[in-house]
Each structure stands twice: as structure tokens, then as C-alpha cells.
C-alpha atoms as a PDB file:
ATOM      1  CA  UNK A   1       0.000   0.000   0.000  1.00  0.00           C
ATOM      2  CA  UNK A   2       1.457   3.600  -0.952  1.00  0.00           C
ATOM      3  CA  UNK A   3       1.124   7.312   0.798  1.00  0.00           C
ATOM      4  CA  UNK A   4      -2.230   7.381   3.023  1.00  0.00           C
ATOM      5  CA  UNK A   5      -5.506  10.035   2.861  1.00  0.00           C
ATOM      6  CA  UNK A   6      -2.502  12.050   5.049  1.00  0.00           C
ATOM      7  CA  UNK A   7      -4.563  15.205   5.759  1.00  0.00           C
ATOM      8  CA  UNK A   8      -3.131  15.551   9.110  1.00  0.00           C
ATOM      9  CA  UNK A   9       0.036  15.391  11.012  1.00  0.00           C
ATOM     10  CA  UNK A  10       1.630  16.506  13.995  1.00  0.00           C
ATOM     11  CA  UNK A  11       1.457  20.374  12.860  1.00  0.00           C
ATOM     12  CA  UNK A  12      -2.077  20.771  12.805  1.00  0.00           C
ATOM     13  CA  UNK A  13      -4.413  22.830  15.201  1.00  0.00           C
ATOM     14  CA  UNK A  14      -5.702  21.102  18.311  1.00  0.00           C
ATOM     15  CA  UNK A  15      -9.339  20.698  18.913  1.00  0.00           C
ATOM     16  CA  UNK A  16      -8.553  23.829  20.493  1.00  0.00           C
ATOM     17  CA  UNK A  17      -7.078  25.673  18.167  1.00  0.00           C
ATOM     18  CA  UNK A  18      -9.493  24.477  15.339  1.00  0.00           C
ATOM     19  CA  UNK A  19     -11.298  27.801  13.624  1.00  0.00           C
ATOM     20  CA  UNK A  20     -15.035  28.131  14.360  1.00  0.00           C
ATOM     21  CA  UNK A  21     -15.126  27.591  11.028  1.00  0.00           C
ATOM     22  CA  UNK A  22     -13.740  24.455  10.800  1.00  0.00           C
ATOM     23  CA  UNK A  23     -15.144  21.065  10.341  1.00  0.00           C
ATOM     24  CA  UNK A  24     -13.179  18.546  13.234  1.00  0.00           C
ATOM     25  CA  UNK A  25     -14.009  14.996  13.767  1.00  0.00           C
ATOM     26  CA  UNK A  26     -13.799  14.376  17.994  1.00  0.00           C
ATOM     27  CA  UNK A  27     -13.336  10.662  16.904  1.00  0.00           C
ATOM     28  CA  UNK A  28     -10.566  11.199  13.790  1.00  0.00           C
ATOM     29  CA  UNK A  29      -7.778   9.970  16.341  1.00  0.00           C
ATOM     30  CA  UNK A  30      -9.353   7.101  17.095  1.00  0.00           C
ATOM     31  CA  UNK A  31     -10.070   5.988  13.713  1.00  0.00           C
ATOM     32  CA  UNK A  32      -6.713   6.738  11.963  1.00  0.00           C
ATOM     33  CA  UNK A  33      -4.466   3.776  11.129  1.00  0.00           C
ATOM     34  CA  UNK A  34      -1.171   4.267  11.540  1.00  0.00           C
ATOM     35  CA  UNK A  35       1.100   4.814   8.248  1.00  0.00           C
ATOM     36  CA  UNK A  36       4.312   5.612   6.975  1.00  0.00           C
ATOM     37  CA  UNK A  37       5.850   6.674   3.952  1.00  0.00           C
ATOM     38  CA  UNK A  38       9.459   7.070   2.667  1.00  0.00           C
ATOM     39  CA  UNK A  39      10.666  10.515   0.374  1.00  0.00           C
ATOM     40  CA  UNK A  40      13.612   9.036  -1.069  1.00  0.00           C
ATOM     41  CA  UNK A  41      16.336  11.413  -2.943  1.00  0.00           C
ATOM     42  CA  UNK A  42      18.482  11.002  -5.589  1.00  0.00           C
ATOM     43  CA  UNK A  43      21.109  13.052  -5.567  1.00  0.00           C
ATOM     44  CA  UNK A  44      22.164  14.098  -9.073  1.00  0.00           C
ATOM     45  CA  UNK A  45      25.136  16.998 -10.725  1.00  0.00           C
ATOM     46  CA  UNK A  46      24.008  19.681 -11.903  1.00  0.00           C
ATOM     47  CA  UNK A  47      19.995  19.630 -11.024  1.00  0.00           C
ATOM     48  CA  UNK A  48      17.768  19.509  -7.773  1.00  0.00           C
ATOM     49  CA  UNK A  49      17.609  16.208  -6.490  1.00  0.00           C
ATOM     50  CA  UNK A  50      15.204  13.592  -7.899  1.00  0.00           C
ATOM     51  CA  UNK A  51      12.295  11.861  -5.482  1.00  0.00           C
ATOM     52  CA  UNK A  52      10.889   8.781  -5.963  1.00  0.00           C
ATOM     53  CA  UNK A  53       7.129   8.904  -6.940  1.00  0.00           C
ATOM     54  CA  UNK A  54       4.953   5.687  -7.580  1.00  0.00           C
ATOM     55  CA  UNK A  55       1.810   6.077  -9.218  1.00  0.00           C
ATOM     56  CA  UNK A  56      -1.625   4.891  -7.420  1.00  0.00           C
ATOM     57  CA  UNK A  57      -3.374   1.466  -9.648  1.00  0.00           C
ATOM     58  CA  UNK A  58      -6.798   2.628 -10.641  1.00  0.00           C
ATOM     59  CA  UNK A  59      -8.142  -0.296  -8.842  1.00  0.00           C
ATOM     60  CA  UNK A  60      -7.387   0.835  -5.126  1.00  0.00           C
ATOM     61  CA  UNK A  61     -10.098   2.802  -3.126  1.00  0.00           C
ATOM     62  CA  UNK A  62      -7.350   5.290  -2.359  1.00  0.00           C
ATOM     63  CA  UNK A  63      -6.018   7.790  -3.914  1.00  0.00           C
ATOM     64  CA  UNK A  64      -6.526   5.773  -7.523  1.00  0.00           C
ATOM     65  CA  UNK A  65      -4.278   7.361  -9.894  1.00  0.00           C
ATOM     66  CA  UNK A  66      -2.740   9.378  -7.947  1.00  0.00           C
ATOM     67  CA  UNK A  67       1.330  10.198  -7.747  1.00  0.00           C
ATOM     68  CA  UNK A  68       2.419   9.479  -4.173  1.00  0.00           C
ATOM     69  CA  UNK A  69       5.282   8.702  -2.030  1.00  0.00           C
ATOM     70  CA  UNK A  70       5.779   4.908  -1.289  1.00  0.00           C
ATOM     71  CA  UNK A  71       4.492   3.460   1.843  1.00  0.00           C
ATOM     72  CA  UNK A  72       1.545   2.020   3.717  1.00  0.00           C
ATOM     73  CA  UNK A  73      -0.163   1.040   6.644  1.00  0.00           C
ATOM     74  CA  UNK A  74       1.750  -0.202   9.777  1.00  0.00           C
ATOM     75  CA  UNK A  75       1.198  -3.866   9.824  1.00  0.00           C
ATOM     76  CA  UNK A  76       1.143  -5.760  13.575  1.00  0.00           C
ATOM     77  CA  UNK A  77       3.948  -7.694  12.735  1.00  0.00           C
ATOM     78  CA  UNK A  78       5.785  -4.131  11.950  1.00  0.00           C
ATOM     79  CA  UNK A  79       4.989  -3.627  16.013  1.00  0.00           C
ATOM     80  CA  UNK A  80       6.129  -6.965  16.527  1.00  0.00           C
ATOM     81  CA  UNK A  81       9.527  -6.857  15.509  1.00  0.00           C
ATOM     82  CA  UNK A  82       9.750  -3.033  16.778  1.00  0.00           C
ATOM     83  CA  UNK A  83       9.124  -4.802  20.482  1.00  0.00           C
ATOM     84  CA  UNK A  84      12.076  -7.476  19.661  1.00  0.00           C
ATOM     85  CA  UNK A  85      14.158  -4.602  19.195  1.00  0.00           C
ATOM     86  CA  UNK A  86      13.281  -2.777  22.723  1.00  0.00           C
ATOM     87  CA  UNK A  87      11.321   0.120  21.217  1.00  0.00           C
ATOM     88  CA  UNK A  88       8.658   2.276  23.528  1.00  0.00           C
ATOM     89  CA  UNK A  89       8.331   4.803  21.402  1.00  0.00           C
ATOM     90  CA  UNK A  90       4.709   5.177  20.458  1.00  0.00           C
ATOM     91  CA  UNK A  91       4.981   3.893  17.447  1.00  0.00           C
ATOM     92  CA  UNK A  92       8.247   5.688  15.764  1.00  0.00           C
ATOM     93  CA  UNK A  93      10.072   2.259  15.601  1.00  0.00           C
ATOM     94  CA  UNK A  94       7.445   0.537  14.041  1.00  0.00           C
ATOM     95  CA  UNK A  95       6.325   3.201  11.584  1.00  0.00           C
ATOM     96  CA  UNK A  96       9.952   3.683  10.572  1.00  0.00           C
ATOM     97  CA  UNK A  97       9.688  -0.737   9.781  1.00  0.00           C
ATOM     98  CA  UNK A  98       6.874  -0.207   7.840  1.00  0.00           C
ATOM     99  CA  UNK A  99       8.087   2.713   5.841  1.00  0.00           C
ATOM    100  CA  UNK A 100      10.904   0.704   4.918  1.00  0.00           C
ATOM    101  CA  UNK A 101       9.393  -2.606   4.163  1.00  0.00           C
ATOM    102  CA  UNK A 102       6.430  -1.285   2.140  1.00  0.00           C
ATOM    103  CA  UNK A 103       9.997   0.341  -0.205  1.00  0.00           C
ATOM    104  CA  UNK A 104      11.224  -3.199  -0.626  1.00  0.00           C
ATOM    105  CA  UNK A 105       7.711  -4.397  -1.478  1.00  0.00           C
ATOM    106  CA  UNK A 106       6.715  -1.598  -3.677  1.00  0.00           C
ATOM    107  CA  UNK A 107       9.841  -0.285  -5.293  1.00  0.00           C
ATOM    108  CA  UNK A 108      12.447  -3.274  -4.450  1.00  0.00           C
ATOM    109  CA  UNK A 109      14.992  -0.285  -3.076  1.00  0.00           C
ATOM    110  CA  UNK A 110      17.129  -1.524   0.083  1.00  0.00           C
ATOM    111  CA  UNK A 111      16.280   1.571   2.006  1.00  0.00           C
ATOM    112  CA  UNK A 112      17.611   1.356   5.548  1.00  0.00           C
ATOM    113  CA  UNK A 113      19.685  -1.575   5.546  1.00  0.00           C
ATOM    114  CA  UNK A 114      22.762  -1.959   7.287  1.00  0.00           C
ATOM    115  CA  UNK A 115      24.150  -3.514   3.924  1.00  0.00           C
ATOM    116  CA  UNK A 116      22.662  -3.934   0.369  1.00  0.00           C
ATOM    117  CA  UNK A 117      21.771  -7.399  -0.132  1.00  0.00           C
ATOM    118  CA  UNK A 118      22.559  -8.739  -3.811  1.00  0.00           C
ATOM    119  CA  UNK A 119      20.010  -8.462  -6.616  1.00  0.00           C
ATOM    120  CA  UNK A 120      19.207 -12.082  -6.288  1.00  0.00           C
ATOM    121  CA  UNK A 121      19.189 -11.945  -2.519  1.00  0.00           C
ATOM    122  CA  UNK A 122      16.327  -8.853  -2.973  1.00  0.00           C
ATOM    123  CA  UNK A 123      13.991 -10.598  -5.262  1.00  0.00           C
ATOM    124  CA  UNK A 124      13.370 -13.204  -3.019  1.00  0.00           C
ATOM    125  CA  UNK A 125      12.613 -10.616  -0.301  1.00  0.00           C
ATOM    126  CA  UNK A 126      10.285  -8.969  -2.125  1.00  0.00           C
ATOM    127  CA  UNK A 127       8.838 -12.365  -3.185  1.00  0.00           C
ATOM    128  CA  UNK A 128       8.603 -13.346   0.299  1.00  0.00           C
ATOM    129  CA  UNK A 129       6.849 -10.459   1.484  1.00  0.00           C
ATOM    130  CA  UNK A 130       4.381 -10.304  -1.230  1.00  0.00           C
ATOM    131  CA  UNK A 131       3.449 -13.946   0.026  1.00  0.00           C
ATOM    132  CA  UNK A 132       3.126 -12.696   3.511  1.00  0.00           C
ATOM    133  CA  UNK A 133       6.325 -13.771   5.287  1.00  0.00           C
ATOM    134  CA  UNK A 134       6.981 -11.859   8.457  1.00  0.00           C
ATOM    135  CA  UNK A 135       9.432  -9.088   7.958  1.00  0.00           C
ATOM    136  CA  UNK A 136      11.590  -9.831  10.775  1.00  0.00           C
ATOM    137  CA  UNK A 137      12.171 -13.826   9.071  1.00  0.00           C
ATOM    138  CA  UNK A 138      12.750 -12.209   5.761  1.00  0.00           C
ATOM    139  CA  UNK A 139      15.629  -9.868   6.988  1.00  0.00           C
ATOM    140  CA  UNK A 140      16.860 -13.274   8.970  1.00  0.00           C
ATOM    141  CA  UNK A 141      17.016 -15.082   6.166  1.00  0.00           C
ATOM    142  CA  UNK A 142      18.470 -12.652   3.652  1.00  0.00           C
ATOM    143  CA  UNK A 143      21.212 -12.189   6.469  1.00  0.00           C
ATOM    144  CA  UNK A 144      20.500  -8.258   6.750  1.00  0.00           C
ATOM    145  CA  UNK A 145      19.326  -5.886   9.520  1.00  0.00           C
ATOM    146  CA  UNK A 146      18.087  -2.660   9.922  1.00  0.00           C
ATOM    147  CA  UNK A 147      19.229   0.957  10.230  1.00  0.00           C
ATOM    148  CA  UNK A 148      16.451   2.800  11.599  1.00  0.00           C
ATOM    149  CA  UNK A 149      18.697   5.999  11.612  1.00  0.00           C
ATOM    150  CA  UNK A 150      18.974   6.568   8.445  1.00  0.00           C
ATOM    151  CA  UNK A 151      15.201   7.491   8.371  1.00  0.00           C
ATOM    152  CA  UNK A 152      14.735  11.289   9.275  1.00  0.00           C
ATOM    153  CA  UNK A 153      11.258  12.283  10.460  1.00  0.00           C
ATOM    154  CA  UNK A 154      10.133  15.283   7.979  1.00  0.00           C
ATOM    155  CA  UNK A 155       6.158  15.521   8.604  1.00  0.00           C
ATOM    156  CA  UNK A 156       3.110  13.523  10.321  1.00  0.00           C
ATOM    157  CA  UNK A 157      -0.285  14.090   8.947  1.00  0.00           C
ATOM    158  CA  UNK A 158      -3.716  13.040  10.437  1.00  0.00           C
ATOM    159  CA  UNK A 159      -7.618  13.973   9.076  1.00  0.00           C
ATOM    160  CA  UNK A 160      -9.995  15.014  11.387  1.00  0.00           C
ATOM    161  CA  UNK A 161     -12.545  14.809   8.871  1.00  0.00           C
ATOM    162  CA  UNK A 162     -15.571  12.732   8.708  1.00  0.00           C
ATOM    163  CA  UNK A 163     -17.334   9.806   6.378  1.00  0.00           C
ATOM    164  CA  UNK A 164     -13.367   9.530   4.769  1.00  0.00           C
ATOM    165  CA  UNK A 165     -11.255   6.693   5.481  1.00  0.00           C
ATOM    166  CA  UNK A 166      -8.224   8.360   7.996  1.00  0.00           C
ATOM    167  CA  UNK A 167      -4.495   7.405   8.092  1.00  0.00           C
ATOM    168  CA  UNK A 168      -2.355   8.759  10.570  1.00  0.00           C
ATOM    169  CA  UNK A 169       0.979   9.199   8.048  1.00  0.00           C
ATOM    170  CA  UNK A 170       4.461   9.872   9.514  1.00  0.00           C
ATOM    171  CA  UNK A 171       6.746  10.890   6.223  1.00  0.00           C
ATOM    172  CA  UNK A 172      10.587  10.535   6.612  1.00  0.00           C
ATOM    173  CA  UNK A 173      13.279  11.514   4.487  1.00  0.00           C
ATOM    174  CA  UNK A 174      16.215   9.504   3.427  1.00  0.00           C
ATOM    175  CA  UNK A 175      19.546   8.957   0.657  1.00  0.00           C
ATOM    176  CA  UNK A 176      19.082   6.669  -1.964  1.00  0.00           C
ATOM    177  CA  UNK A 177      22.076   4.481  -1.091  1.00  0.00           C
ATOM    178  CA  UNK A 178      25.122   4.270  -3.494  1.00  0.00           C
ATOM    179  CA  UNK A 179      24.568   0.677  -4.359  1.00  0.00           C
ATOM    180  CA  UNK A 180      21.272   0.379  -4.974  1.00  0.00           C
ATOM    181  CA  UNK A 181      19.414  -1.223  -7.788  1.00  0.00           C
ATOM    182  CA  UNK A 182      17.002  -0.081 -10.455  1.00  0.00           C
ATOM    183  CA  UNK A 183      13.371   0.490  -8.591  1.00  0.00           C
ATOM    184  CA  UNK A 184      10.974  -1.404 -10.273  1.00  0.00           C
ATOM    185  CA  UNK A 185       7.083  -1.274  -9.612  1.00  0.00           C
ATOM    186  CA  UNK A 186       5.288  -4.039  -8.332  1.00  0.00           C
ATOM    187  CA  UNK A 187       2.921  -3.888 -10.366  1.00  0.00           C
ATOM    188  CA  UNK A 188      -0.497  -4.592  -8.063  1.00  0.00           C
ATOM    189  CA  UNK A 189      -0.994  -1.559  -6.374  1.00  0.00           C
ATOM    190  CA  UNK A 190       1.285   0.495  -8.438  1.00  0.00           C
ATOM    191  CA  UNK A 191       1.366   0.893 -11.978  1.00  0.00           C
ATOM    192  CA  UNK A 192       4.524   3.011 -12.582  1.00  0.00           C
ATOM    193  CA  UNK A 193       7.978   4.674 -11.106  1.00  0.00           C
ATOM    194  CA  UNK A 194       9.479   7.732 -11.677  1.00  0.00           C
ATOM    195  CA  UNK A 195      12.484   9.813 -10.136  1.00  0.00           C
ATOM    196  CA  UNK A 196      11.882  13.509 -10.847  1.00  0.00           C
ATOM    197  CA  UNK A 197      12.292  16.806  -8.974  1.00  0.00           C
ATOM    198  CA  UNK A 198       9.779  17.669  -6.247  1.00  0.00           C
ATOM    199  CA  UNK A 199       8.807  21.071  -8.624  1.00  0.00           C
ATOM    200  CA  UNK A 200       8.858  18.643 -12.096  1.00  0.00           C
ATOM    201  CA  UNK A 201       6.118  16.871 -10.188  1.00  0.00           C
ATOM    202  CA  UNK A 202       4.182  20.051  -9.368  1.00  0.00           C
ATOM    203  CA  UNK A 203       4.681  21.248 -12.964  1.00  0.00           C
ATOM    204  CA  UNK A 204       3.041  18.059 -14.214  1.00  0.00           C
ATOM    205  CA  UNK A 205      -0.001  17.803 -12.457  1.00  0.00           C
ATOM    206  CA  UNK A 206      -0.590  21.275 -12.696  1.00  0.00           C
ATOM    207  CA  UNK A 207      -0.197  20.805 -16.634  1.00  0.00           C
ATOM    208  CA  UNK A 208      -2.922  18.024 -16.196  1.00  0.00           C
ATOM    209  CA  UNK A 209      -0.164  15.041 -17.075  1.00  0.00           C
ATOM    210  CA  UNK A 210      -0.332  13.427 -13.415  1.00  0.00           C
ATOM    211  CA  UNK A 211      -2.713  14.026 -10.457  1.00  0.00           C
ATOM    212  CA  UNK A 212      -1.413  14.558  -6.167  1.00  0.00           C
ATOM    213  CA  UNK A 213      -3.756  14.688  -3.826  1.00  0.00           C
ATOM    214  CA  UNK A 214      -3.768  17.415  -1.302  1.00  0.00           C
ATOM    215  CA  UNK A 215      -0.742  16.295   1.506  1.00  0.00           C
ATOM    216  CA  UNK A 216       1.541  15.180  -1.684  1.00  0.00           C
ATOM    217  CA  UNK A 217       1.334  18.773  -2.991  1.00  0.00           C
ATOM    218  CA  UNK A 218       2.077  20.452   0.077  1.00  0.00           C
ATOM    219  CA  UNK A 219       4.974  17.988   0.888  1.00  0.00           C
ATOM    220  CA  UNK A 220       6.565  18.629  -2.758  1.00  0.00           C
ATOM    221  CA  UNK A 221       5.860  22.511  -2.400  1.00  0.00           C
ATOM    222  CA  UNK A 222       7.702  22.364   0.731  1.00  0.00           C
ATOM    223  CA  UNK A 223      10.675  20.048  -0.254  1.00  0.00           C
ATOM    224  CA  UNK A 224      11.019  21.977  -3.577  1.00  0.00           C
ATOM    225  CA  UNK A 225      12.852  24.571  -1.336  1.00  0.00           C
ATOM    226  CA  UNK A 226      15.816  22.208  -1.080  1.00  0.00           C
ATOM    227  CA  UNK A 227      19.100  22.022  -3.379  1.00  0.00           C
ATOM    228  CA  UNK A 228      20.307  19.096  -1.676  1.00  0.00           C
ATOM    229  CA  UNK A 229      19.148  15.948   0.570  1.00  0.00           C
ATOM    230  CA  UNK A 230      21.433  17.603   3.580  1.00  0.00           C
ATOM    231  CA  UNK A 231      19.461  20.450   2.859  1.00  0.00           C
ATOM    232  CA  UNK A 232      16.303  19.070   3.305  1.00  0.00           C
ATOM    233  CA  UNK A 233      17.152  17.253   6.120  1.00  0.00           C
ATOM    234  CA  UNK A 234      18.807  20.419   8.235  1.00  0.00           C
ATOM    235  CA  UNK A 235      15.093  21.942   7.437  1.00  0.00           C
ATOM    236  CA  UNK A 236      13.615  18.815   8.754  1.00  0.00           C
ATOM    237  CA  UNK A 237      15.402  19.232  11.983  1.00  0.00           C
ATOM    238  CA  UNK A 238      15.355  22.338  12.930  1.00  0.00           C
ATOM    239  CA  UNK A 239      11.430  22.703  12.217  1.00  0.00           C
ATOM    240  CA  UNK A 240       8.719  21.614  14.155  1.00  0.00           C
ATOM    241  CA  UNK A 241       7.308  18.218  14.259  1.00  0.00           C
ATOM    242  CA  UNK A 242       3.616  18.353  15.162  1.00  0.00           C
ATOM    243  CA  UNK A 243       0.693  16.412  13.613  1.00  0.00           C
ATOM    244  CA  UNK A 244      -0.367  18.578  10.508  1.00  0.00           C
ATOM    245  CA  UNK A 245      -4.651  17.962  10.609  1.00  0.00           C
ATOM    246  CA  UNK A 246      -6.164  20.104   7.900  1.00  0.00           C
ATOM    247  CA  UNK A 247      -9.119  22.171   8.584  1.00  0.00           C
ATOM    248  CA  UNK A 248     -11.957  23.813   6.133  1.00  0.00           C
ATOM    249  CA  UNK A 249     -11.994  27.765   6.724  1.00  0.00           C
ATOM    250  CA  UNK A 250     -13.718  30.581   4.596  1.00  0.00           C
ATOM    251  CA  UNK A 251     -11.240  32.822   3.287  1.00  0.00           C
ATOM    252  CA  UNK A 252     -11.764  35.942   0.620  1.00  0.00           C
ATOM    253  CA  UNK A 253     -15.107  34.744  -0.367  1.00  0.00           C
ATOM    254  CA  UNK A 254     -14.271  30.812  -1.304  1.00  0.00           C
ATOM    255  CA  UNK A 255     -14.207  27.736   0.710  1.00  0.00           C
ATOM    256  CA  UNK A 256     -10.067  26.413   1.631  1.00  0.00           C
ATOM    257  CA  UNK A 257      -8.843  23.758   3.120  1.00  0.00           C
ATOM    258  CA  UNK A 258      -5.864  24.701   5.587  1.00  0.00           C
ATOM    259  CA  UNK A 259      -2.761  23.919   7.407  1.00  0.00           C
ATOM    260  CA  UNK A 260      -0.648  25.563   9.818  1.00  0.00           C
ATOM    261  CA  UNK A 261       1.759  28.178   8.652  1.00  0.00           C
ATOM    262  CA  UNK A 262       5.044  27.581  11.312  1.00  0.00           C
ATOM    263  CA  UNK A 263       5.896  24.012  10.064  1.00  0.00           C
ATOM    264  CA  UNK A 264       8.172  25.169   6.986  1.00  0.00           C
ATOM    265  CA  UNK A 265       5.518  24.460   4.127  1.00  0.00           C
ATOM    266  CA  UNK A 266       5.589  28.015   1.988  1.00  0.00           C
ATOM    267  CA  UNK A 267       1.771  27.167   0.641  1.00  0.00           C
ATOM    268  CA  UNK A 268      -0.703  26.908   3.619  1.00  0.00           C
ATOM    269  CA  UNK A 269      -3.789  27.022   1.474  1.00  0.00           C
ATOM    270  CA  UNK A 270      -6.035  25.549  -1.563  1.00  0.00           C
ATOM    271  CA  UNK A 271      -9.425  25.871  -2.916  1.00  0.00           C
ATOM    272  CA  UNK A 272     -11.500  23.433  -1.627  1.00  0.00           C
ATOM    273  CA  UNK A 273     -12.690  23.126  -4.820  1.00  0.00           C
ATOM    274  CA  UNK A 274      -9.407  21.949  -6.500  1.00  0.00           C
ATOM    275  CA  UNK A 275      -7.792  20.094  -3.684  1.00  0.00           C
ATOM    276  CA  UNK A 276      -7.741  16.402  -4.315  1.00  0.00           C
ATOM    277  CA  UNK A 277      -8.253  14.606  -0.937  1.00  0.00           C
ATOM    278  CA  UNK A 278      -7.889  11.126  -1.901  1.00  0.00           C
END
């Protein structure tokens, strides 16, 4: 499964700080599933760097069609092997698992591994955890572990909005590493690859050749700013990480949908009418 309905993270007003005019769902927080999704970069001479994008099969009830980060939901086995590894973290460890897992499955890219396995030797991952295998026997048998540190949290969004289905997305950044292979779709959920700068993305779908839903764009708007993946990830550290939750607000005459303007995105606004929610 790729990027989630994100339209929240750990940015966004409390029920507190929610406009009047805001629609808020008291049980959103309940309801979201936890999610994760990796921004990888490829750093190139001479350009921006490149992100991977993977594009939505027209078949899934999310986002169909869509351009998106890859990712998913965090499965229980992701919270299994995050407890064989000592984590208490409310969730982190096993979001950062899932994040890179849902890679291998969806991309075959040996994100946050302490080595690169051999082509060979990632196939049959891959294979083994489209047939279900547990993560934590994969990596065993593949000989492999992980490096949960080379994941840097960048953003958290959760909905508060009702009759939608609600994912509670952490997004973290991290290097394409040296060695790694060609990405190559799956082919089930996704339909298509493509490395390309975070504003050659926004130039296509706003020339009508790809579509984003709402969190994607304001993720790519905000990661646009950066030349370089040590860039991006000095941003990422030195900005606030709160759970960005959208709100509706009336503003100049026409509905928009919101976010909070002090957790480094430089567009904190969108007709209603245009924003693609998933």
C-alpha cells in the first residue's frame, strides 16, 4: 500500500485551536491507522535532487491514480519486531519498519539496511513479502538488519474529517544508497515509477499530465525549497514536528482547506474546490 488520505500530522491545530469555522471529527484519532511513507532522494550533478514517486493502480479505493510517495499502513507484525528490538516509542520504531518494508515491497529499493543485499538476494525478499512472510524472518534469512537511523522524520499528517477513510501518516526523508538497484514497480498496487524533482512533479499535475492529492502537494511545495538531501534534512530538523490535521476555513469569499503556517511548508492554502483529498 502507498502514501495514506494524510490530511493531518503533527502540525495541525488542536481541537482547540481548530477555527469556528472548521469542520473537526472528535473521533478522527481514534479511527486513523497508523502509516508511513518514505521521500527518497536522488542526488544528481548539476539539477535539484530527484524523489521517488509511484503512481496509485486505478483499482485501489485510495487515492486511484494518484502520484504518491511509497508506503503504507503499519502492519502488527511491523509492532512486533519493533518490540524485539526494545522500542517504547509510540509507534516511531514501528512506523519507521513499515516505511521501509512497504519500499522493498513496492519499489524493491534496500532503504535502511545496514548492507545492500545482492540483486538475487532482494527478489526473493520482495517475493517473500508479497506472500506474507513476516518481515523480521525475511531480513533473517536474507542475512541483513536494519538501520532505523537513516530514516529522518520530515512531517506527520492526520484527518480530522468525517465519512473519509483516515491514516495517521508519519513521512521521513532519506539517501538513496550508493549501491542500490534499479526500482521497479510491483505492479499490483502500483502501476509506474518515476524519479523527478519535487517542482517537475508540481509542474506536471498542474499541466494536467499526473494528479497529487492534497498532503503530496504540500509535501513537494515544501521540499522543492531544497538544493540538496542535507538540505532538506537540516530543514527537517530544525522545524517543528507536530501532527499537521487540515481544517476547512472561509477565506476571501471561497471555501479552503488549511494547514498551519510555522511548520516550513511556503503554501498553507487551496481551494476546496481543487484540492484532491484522496
Amino acid at each position: 500500500m502507498t502514501q495514506t488520505d494524510a490530511d493531518g500530522g503533527s502540525g495541525g491545530p488542536s481541537h482547540d485551536d481548530v477555527p469556528a469555522s472548521a469542520t473537526y471529527d472528535e473521533g478522527a484519532k481514534a479511527r486513523a491507522v497508523p502509516a508511513a511513507t518514505l521521500v527518497i532522494f536522488r542526488e544528481r550533478s548539476g539539477g535539484p535532487p530527484e524523489l521517488l514517486m509511484v503512481e496509485r493502480a486505478q483499482k485501489m479505493a485510495f487515492a486511484a491514480g494518484a502520484m504518491v510517495f511509497p508506503g503504507g499502513r503499519v502492519d502488527p507484525g511491523d509492532h512486533a519486531l519493533a518490540q524485539t528490538l526494545g522500542a517504547d516509542d509510540d509507534g516511531e520504531t514501528a512506523a519507521r519498519i513499515a516505511a521501509i518494508r512497504e519500499t522493498i515491497e513496492e519499489a524493491g529499493l534496500p532503504v535502511g539496511l545496514t548492507a545492500t543485499p545482492s540483486l538475487a538476494a532482494l527478489t526473493k525478499m520482495r517475493r517473500a513479502l508479497h506472500a506474507g512472510t513476516a518481515f523480521a524472518d525475511v531480513l533473517r534469512a536474507a542475512g541483513v538488519t536494519l538501520d532505523l537511523d537513516t530514516l529522518v522524520p520530515f512531517a506527520r499528517w492526520r484527518p480530522a474529517h468525517r465519512h473519509r477513510r483516515i491514516f495517521d501518516t508519519r513521512f521521513y526523508l532519506a539517501r538513496l544508497p550508493g549501491d542500490a538497484p534499479e526500482a521497479c514497480v510491483d505492479q499490483t498496487e502500483n502501476v509506474r515509477l518515476a524519479w523527478a524533482s519535487a517542482a517537475g512533479v508540481l509542474a506536471d499535475a498542474d499541466a494536467g499530465r499526473l494528479s497529487i492529492i492534497f498532503p503530496t502537494r504540500r509535501n513537494l511545495e515544501r521540499l522543492a525549497q531544497f538544493a540538496s538531501f542535507d538540505a532538506a534534512v537540516a530543514h527537517a530538523r530544525a522545524t517543528p514536528l507536530r501532527v499537521v490535521t487540515p481544517w476547512s476555513e472561509r477565506r476571501g469569499g471561497e471555501d479552503r482547506l488549511c494547514i498551519p503556517e510555522d511548520l516550513g511548508y511556503p503554501v498553507t492554502s487551496e481551494a476546496t474546490a481543487s484540492a484532491m483529498r484522496g
